[in-house]
N, C-alpha and C. Protein backbone atom coordinates (compact mmCIF):
# COMPACT_ATOMS: atom_id res chain seq x y z
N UNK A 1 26.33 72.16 -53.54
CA UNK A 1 26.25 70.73 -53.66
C UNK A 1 25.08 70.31 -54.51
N UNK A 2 24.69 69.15 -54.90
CA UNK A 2 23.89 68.60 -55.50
C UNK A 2 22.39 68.60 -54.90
N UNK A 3 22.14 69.27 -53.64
CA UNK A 3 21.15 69.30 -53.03
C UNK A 3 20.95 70.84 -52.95
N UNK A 4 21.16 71.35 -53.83
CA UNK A 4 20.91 73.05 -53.78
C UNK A 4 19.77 73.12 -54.92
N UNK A 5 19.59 72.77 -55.64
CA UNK A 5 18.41 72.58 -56.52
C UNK A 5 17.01 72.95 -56.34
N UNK A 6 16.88 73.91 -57.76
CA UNK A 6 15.53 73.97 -56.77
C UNK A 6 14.33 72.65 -57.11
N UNK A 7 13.84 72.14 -56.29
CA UNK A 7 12.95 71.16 -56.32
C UNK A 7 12.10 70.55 -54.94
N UNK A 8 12.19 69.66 -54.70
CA UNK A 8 11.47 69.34 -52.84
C UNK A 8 12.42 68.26 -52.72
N UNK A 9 12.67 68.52 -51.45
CA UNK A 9 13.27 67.42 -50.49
C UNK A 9 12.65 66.96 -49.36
N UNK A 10 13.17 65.68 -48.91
CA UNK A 10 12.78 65.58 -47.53
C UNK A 10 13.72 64.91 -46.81
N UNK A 11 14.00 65.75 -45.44
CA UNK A 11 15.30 65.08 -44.64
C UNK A 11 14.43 64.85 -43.08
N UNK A 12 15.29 63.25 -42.99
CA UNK A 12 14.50 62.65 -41.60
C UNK A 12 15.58 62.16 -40.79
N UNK A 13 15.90 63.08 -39.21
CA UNK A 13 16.54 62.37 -38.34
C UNK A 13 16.47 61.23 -37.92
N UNK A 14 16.77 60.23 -38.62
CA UNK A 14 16.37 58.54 -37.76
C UNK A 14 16.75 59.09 -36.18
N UNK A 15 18.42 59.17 -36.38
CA UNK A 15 18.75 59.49 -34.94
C UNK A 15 19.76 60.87 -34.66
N UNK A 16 19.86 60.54 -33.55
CA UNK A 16 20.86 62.34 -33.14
C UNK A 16 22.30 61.45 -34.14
N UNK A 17 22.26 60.54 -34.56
CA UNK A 17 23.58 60.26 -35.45
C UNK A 17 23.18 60.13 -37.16
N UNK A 18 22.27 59.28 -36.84
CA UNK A 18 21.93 59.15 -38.56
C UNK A 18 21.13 60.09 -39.00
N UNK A 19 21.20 60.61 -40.36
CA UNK A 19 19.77 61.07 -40.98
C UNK A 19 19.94 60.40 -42.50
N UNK A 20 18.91 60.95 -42.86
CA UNK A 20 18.28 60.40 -44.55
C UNK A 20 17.20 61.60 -45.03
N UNK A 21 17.67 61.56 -46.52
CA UNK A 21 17.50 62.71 -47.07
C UNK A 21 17.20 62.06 -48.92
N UNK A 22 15.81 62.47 -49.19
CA UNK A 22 15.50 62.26 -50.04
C UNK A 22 14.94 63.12 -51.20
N UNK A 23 15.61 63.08 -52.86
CA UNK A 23 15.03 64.80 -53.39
C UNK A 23 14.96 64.75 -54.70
N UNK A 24 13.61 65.80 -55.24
CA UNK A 24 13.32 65.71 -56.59
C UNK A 24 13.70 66.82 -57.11
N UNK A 25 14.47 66.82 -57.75
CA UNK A 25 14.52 68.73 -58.52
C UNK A 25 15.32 68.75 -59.81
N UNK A 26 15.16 70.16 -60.60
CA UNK A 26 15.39 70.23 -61.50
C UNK A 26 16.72 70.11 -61.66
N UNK A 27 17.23 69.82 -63.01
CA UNK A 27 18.58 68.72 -63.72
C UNK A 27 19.99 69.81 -63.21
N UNK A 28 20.44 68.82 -62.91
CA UNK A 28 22.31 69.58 -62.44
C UNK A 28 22.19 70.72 -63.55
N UNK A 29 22.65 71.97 -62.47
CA UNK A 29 23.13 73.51 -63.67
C UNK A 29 21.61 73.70 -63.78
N UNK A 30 20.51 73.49 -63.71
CA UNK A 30 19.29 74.70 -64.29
C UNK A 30 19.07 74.68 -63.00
N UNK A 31 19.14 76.40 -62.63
CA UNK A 31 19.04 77.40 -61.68
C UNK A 31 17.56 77.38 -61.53
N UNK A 32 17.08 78.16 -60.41
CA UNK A 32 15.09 78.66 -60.28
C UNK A 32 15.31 79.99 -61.37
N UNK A 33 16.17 80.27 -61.69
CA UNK A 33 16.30 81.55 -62.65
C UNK A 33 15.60 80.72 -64.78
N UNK A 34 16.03 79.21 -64.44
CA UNK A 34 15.97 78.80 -65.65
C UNK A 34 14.77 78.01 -66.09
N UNK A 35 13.82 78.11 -66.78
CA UNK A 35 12.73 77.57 -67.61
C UNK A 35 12.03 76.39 -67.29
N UNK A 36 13.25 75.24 -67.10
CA UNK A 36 13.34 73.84 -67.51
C UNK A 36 12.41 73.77 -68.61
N UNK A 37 12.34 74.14 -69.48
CA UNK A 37 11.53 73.81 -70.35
C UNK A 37 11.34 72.05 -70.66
N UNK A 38 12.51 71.96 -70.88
CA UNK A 38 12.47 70.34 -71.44
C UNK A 38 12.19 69.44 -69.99
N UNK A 39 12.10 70.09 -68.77
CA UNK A 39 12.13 69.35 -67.81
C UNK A 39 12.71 68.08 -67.44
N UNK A 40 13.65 68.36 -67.39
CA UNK A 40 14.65 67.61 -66.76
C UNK A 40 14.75 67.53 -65.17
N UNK A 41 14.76 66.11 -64.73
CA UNK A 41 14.56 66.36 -63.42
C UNK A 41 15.44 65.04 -63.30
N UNK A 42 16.19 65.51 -61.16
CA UNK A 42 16.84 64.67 -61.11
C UNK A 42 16.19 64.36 -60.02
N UNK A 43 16.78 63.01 -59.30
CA UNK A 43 16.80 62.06 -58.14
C UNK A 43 17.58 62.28 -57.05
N UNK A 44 17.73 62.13 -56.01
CA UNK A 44 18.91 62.25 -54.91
C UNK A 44 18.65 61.60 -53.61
N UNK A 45 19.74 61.05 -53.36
CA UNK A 45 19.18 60.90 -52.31
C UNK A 45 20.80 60.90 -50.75
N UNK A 46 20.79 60.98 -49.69
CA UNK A 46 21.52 61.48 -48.99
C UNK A 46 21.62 60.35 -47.68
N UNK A 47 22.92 59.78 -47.09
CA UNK A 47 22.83 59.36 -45.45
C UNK A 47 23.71 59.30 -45.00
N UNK A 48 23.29 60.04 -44.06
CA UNK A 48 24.81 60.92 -43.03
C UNK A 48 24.69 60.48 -41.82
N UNK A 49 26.06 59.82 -41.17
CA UNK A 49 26.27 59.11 -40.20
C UNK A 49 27.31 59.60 -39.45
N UNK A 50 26.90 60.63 -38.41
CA UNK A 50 28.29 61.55 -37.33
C UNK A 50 29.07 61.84 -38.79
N UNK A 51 28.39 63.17 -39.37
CA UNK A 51 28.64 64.38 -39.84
C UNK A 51 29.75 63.50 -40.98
N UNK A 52 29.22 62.17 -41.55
CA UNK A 52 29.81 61.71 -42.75
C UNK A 52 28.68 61.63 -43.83
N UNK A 53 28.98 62.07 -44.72
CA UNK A 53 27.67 62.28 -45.32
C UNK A 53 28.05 61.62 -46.94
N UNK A 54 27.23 60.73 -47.27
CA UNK A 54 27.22 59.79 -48.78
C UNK A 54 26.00 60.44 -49.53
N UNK A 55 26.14 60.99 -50.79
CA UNK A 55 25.35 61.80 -51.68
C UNK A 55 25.10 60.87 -52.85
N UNK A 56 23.54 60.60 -53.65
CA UNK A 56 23.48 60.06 -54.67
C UNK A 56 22.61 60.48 -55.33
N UNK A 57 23.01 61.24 -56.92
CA UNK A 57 22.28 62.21 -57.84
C UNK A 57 21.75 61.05 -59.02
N UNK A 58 20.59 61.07 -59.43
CA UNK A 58 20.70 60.18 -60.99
C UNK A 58 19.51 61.26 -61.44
N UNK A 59 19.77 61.39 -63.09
CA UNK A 59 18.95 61.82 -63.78
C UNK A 59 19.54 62.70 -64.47
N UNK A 60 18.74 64.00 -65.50
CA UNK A 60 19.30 64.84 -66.40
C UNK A 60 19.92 65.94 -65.71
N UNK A 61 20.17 66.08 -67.29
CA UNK A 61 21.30 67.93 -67.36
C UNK A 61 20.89 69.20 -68.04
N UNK A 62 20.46 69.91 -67.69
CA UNK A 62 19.96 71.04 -68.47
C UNK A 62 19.14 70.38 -70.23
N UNK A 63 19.22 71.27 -70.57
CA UNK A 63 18.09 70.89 -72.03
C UNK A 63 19.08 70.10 -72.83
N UNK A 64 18.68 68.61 -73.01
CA UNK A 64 19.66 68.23 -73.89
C UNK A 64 19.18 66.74 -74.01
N UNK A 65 20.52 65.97 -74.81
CA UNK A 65 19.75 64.36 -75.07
C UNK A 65 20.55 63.60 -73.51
N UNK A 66 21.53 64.33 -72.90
CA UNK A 66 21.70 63.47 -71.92
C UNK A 66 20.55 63.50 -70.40
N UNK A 67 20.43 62.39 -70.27
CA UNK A 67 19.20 62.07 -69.09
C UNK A 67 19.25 61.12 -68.00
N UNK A 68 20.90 60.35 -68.23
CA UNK A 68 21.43 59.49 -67.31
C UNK A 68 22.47 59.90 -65.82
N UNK A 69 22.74 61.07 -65.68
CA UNK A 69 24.03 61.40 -65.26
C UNK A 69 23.99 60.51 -63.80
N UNK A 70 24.75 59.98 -63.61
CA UNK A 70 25.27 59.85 -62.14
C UNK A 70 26.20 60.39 -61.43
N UNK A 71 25.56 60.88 -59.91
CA UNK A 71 26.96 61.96 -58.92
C UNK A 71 26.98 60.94 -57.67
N UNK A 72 28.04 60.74 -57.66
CA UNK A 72 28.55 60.33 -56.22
C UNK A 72 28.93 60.91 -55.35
N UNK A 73 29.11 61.59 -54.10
CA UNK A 73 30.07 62.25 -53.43
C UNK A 73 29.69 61.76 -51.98
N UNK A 74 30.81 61.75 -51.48
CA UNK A 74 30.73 62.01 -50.33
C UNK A 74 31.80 62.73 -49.78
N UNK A 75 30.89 63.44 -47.99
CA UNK A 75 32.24 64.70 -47.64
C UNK A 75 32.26 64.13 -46.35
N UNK A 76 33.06 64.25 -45.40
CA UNK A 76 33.02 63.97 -44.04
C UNK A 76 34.39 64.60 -43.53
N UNK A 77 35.11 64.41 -42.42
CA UNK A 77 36.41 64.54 -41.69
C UNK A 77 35.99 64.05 -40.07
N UNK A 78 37.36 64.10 -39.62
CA UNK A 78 37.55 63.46 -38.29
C UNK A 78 39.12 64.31 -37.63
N UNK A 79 38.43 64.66 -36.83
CA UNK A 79 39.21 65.15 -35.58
C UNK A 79 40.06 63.99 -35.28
N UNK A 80 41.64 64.14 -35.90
CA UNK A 80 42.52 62.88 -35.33
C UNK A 80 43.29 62.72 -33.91
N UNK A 81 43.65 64.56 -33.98
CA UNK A 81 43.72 65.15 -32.35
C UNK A 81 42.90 66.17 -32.00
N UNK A 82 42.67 66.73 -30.67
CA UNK A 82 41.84 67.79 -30.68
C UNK A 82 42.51 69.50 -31.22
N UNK A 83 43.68 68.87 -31.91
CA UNK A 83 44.00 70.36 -32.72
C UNK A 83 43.96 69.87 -34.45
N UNK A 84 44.45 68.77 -34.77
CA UNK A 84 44.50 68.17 -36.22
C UNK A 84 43.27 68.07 -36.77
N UNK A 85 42.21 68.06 -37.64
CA UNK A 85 41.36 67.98 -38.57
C UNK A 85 41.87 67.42 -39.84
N UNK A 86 41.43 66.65 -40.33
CA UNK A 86 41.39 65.41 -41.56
C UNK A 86 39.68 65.98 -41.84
N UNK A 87 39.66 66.40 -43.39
CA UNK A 87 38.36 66.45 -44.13
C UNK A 87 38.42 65.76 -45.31
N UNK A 88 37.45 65.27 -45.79
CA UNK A 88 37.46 64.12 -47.32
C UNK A 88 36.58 64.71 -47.64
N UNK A 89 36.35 65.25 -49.40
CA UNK A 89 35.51 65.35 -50.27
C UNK A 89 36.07 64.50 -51.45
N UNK A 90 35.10 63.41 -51.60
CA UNK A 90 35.63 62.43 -53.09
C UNK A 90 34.31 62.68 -54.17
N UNK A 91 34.21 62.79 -55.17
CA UNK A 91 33.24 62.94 -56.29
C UNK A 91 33.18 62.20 -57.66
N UNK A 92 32.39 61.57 -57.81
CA UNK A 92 32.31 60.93 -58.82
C UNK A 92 31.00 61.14 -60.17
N UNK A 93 31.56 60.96 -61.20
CA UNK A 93 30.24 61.24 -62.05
C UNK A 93 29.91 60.76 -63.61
N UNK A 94 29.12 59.88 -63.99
CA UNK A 94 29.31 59.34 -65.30
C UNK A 94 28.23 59.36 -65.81
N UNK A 95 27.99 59.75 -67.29
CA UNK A 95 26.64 59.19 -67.97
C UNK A 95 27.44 58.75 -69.13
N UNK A 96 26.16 57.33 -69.33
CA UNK A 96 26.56 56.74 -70.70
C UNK A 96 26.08 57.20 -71.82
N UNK A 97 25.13 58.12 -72.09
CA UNK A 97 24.75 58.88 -72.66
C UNK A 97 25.55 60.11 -73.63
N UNK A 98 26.49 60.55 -72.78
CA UNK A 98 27.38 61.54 -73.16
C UNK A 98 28.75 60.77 -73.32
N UNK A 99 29.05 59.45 -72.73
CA UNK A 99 30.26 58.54 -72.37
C UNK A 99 31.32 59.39 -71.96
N UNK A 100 31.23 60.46 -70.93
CA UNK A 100 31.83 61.07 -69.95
C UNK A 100 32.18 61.25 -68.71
N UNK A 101 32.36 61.84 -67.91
CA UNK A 101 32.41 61.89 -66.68
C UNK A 101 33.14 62.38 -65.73
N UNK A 102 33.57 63.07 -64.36
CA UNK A 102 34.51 63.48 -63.79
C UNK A 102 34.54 62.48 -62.60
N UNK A 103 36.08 62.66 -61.82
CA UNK A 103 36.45 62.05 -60.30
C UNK A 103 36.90 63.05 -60.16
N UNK A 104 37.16 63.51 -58.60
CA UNK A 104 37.44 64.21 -57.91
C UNK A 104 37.82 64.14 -56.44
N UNK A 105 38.99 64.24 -55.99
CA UNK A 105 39.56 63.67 -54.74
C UNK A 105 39.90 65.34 -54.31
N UNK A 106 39.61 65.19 -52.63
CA UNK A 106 40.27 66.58 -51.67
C UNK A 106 40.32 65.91 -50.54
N UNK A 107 41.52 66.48 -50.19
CA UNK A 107 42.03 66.01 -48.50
C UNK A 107 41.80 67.85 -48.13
N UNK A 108 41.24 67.70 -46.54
CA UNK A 108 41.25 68.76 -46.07
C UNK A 108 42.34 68.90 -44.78
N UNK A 109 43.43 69.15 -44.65
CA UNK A 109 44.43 69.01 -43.41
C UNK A 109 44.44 70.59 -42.64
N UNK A 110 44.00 70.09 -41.74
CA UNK A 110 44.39 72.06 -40.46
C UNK A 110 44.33 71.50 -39.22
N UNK A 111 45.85 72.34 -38.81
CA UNK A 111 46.15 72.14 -37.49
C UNK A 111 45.83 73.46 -37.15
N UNK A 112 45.14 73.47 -35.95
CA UNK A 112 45.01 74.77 -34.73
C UNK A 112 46.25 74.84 -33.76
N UNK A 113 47.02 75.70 -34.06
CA UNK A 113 48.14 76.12 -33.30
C UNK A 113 47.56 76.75 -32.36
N UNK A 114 46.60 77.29 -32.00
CA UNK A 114 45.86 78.67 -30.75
C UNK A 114 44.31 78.20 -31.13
N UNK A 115 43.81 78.86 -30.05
CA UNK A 115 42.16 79.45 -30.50
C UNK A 115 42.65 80.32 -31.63
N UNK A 116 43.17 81.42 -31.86
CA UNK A 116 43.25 82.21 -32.71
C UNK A 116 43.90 81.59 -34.07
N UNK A 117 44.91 80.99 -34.26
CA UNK A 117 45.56 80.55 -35.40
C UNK A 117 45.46 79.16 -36.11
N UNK A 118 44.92 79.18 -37.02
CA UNK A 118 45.30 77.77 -37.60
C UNK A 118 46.08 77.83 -39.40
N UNK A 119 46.45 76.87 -39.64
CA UNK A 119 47.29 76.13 -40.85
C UNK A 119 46.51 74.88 -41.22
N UNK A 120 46.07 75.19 -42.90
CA UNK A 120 45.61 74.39 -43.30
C UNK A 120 46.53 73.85 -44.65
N UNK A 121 46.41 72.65 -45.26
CA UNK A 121 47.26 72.46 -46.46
C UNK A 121 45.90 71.48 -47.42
N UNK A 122 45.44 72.12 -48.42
CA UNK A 122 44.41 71.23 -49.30
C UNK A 122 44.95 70.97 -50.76
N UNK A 123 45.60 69.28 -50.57
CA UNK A 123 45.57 68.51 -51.98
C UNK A 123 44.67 68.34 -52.79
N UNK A 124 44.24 68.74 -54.01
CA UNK A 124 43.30 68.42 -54.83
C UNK A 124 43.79 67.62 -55.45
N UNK A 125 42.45 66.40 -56.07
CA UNK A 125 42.71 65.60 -57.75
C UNK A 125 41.61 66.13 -58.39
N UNK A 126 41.60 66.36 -59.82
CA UNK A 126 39.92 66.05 -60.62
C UNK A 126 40.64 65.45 -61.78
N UNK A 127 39.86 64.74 -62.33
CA UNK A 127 39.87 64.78 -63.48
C UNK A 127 38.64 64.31 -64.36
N UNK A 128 38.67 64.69 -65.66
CA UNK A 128 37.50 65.04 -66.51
C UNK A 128 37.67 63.37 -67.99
N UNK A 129 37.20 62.65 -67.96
CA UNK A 129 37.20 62.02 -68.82
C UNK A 129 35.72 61.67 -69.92
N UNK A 130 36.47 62.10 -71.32
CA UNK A 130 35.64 61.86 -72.05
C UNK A 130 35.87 60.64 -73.30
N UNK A 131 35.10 59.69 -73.01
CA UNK A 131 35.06 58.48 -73.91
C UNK A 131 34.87 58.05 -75.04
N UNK A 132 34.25 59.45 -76.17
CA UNK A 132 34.09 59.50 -76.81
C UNK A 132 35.56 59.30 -78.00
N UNK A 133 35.20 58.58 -79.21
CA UNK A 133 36.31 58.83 -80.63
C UNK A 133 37.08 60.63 -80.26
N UNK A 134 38.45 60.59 -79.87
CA UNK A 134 39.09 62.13 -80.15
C UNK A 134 38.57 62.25 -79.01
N UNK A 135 37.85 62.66 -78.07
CA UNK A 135 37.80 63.03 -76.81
C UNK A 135 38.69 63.70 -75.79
N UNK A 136 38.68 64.67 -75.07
CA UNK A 136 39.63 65.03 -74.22
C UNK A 136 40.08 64.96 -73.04
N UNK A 137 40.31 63.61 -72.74
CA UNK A 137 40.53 63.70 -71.00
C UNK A 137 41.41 64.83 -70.58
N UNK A 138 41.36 65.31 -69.42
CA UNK A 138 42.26 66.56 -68.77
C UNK A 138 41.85 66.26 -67.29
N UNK A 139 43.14 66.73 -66.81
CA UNK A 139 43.29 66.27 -64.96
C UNK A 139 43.79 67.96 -64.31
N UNK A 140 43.37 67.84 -63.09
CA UNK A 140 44.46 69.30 -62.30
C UNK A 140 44.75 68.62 -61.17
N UNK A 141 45.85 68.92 -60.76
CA UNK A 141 46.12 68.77 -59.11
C UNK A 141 46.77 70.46 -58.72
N UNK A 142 46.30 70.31 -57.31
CA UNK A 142 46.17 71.65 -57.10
C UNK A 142 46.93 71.51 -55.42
N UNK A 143 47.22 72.35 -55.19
CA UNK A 143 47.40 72.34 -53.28
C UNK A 143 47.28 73.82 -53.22
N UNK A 144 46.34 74.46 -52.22
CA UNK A 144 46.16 75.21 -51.47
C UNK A 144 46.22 75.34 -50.00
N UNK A 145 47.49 76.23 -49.28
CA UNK A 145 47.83 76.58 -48.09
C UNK A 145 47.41 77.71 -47.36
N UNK A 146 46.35 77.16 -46.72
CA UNK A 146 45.90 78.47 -46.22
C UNK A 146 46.16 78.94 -44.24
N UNK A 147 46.55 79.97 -44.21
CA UNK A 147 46.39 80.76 -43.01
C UNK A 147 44.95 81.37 -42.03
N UNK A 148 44.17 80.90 -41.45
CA UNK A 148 43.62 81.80 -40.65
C UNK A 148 43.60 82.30 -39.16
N UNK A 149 43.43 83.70 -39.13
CA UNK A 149 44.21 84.35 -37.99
C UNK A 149 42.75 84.81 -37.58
N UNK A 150 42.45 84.80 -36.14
CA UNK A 150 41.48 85.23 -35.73
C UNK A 150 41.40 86.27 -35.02
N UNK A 151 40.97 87.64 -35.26
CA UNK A 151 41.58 88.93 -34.72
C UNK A 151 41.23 88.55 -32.94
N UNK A 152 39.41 88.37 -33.56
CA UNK A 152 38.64 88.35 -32.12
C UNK A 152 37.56 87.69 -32.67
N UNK A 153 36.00 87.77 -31.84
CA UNK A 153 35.15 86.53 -32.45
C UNK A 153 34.66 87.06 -33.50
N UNK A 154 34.30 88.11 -33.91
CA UNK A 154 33.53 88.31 -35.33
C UNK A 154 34.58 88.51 -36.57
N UNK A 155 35.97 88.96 -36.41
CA UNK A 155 36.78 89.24 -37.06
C UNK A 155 38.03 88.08 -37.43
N UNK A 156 37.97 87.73 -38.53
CA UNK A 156 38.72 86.99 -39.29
C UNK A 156 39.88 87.28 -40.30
N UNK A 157 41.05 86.57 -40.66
CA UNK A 157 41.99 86.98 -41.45
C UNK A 157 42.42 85.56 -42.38
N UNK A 158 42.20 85.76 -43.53
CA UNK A 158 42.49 84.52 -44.29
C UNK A 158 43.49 85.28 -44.86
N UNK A 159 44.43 84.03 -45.51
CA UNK A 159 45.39 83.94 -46.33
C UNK A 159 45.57 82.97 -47.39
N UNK A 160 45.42 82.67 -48.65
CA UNK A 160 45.60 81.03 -49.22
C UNK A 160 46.60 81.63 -50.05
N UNK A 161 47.37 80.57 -50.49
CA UNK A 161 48.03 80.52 -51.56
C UNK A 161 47.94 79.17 -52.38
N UNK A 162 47.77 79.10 -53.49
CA UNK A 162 47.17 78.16 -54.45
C UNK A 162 47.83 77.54 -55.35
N UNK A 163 48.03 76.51 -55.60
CA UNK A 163 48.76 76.03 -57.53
C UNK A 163 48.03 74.83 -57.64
N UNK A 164 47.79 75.40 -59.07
CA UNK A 164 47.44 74.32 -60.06
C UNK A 164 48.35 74.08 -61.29
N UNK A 165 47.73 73.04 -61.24
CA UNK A 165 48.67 72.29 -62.09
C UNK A 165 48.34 71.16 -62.94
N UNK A 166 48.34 71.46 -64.53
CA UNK A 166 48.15 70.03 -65.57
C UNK A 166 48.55 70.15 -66.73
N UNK A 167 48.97 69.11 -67.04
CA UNK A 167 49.55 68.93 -68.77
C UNK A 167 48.79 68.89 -69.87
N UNK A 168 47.29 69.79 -69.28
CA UNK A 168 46.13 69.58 -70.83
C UNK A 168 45.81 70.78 -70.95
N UNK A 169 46.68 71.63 -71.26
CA UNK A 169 46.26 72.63 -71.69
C UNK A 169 45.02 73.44 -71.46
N UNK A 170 44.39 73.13 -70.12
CA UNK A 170 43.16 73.54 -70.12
C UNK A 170 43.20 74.87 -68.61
N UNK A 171 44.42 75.37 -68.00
CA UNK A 171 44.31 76.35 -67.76
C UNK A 171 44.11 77.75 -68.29
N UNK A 172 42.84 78.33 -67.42
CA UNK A 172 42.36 79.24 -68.57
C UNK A 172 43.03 80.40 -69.10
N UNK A 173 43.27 80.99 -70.03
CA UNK A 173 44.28 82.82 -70.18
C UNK A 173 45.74 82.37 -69.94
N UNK A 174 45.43 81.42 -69.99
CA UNK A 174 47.86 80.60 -70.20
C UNK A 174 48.15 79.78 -70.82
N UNK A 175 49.38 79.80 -71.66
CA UNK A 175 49.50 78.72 -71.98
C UNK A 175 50.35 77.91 -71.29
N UNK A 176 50.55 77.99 -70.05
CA UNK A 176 51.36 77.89 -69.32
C UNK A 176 50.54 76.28 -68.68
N UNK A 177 51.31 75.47 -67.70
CA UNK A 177 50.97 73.80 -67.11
C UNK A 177 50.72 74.43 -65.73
N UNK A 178 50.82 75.83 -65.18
CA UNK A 178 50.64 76.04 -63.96
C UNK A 178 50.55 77.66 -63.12
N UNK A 179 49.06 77.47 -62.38
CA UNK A 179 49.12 79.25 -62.33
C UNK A 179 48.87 79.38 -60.57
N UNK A 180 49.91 80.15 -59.81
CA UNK A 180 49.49 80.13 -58.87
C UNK A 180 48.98 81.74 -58.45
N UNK A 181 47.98 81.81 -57.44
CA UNK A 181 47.66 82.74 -56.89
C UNK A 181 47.36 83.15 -55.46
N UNK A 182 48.00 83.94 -55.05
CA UNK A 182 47.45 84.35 -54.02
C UNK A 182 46.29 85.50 -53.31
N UNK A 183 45.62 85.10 -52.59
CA UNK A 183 44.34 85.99 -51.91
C UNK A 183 44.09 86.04 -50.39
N UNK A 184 43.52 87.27 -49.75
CA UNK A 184 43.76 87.99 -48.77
C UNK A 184 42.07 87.73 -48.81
N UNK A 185 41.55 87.86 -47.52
CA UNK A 185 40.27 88.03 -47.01
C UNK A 185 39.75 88.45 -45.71
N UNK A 186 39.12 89.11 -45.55
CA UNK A 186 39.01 89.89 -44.12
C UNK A 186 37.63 89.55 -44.22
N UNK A 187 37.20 88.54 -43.20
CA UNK A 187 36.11 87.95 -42.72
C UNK A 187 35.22 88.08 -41.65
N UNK A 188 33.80 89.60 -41.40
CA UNK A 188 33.34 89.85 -40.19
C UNK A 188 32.15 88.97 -40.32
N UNK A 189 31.95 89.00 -39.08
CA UNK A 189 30.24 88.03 -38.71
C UNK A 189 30.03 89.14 -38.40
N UNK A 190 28.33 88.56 -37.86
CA UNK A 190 27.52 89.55 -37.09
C UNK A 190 27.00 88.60 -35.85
């Protein structure tokens, strides 16, 4: 997320419901691995209300002339029954600088059939718009169905199956509007 950065933060429980979260660090994409030479630094700030959480980024991007970017996001979900789960991740992002920007919509849906089993189904939107003369807007929508089977408590069994899908040519190694895949995961704790 936008709060992985390396830089300083500070997060304050108002209450066992609210918190607030405030942060300086270096520009979206430069890692503690990277220089900042040009120092680029961003803003953030965070307030999460019963595990709904509203995110707000302003400032630069790695070494460059853009220095405006704005991120919006927020993630949350709600238990609709005590087996159904509803999760929201929405994202937003623009600088006038570059006259670009992405949105980004995810529904998170899983029903718990057992302690052991659940079924999840995740709709994606993004899309990428650029404002510039010739510019390339490009969109994906995606749905991923995933399986997890719980052997016992440390042992896990995922399953997803995936498609994406868009008419801009921007899936990567195809020329194809749509690539689906499937993946297997065997998940221990300690």
């Amino acid at each position: 997320g936008p709060f992985s950065h390396t830089g300083v933060k500070l997060d304050y429980a108002a209450s066992e419901d609210l918190s607030l979260m405030l942060a300086v660090t270096n520009g979206h994409a430069i890692s503690s691995a990277d220089t900042n030479a040009s120092g680029e630094t961003q803003f953030g700030a965070q307030i999460g209300y019963k595990a709904q959480y509203l995110n707000f980024v302003y400032g630069g991007v790695e070494a460059g002339e853009v220095d405006d970017n704005l991120y919006i996001d927020y993630t949350g979900g709600f238990n609709l029954t005590d087996s159904f789960y509803v999760g929201i991740n929405a994202a937003y992002s623009y600088s006038d600088d570059s006259d670009s920007g992405y949105q980004g919509f995810a529904l998170y849906l899983q029903n718990s059939f057992s302690d052991s089993f659940a079924l999840g189904l995740r709709p994606e939107f993004f899309t990428l718009t650029d404002g510039s003369d010739g510019g390339d807007d490009s969109s994906v929508t995606a749905f991923t169905l995933t399986g997890n089977y719980k052997l016992d408590s440390n042992l896990n069994f995922i399953v997803e199956a995936r498609m994406d899908d868009s008419d801009d040519g921007i899936i990567e190694g195809t020329t194809e509007d749509s690539m689906s895949t499937l993946t297997f995961a065997a998940v221990y704790t300690f």
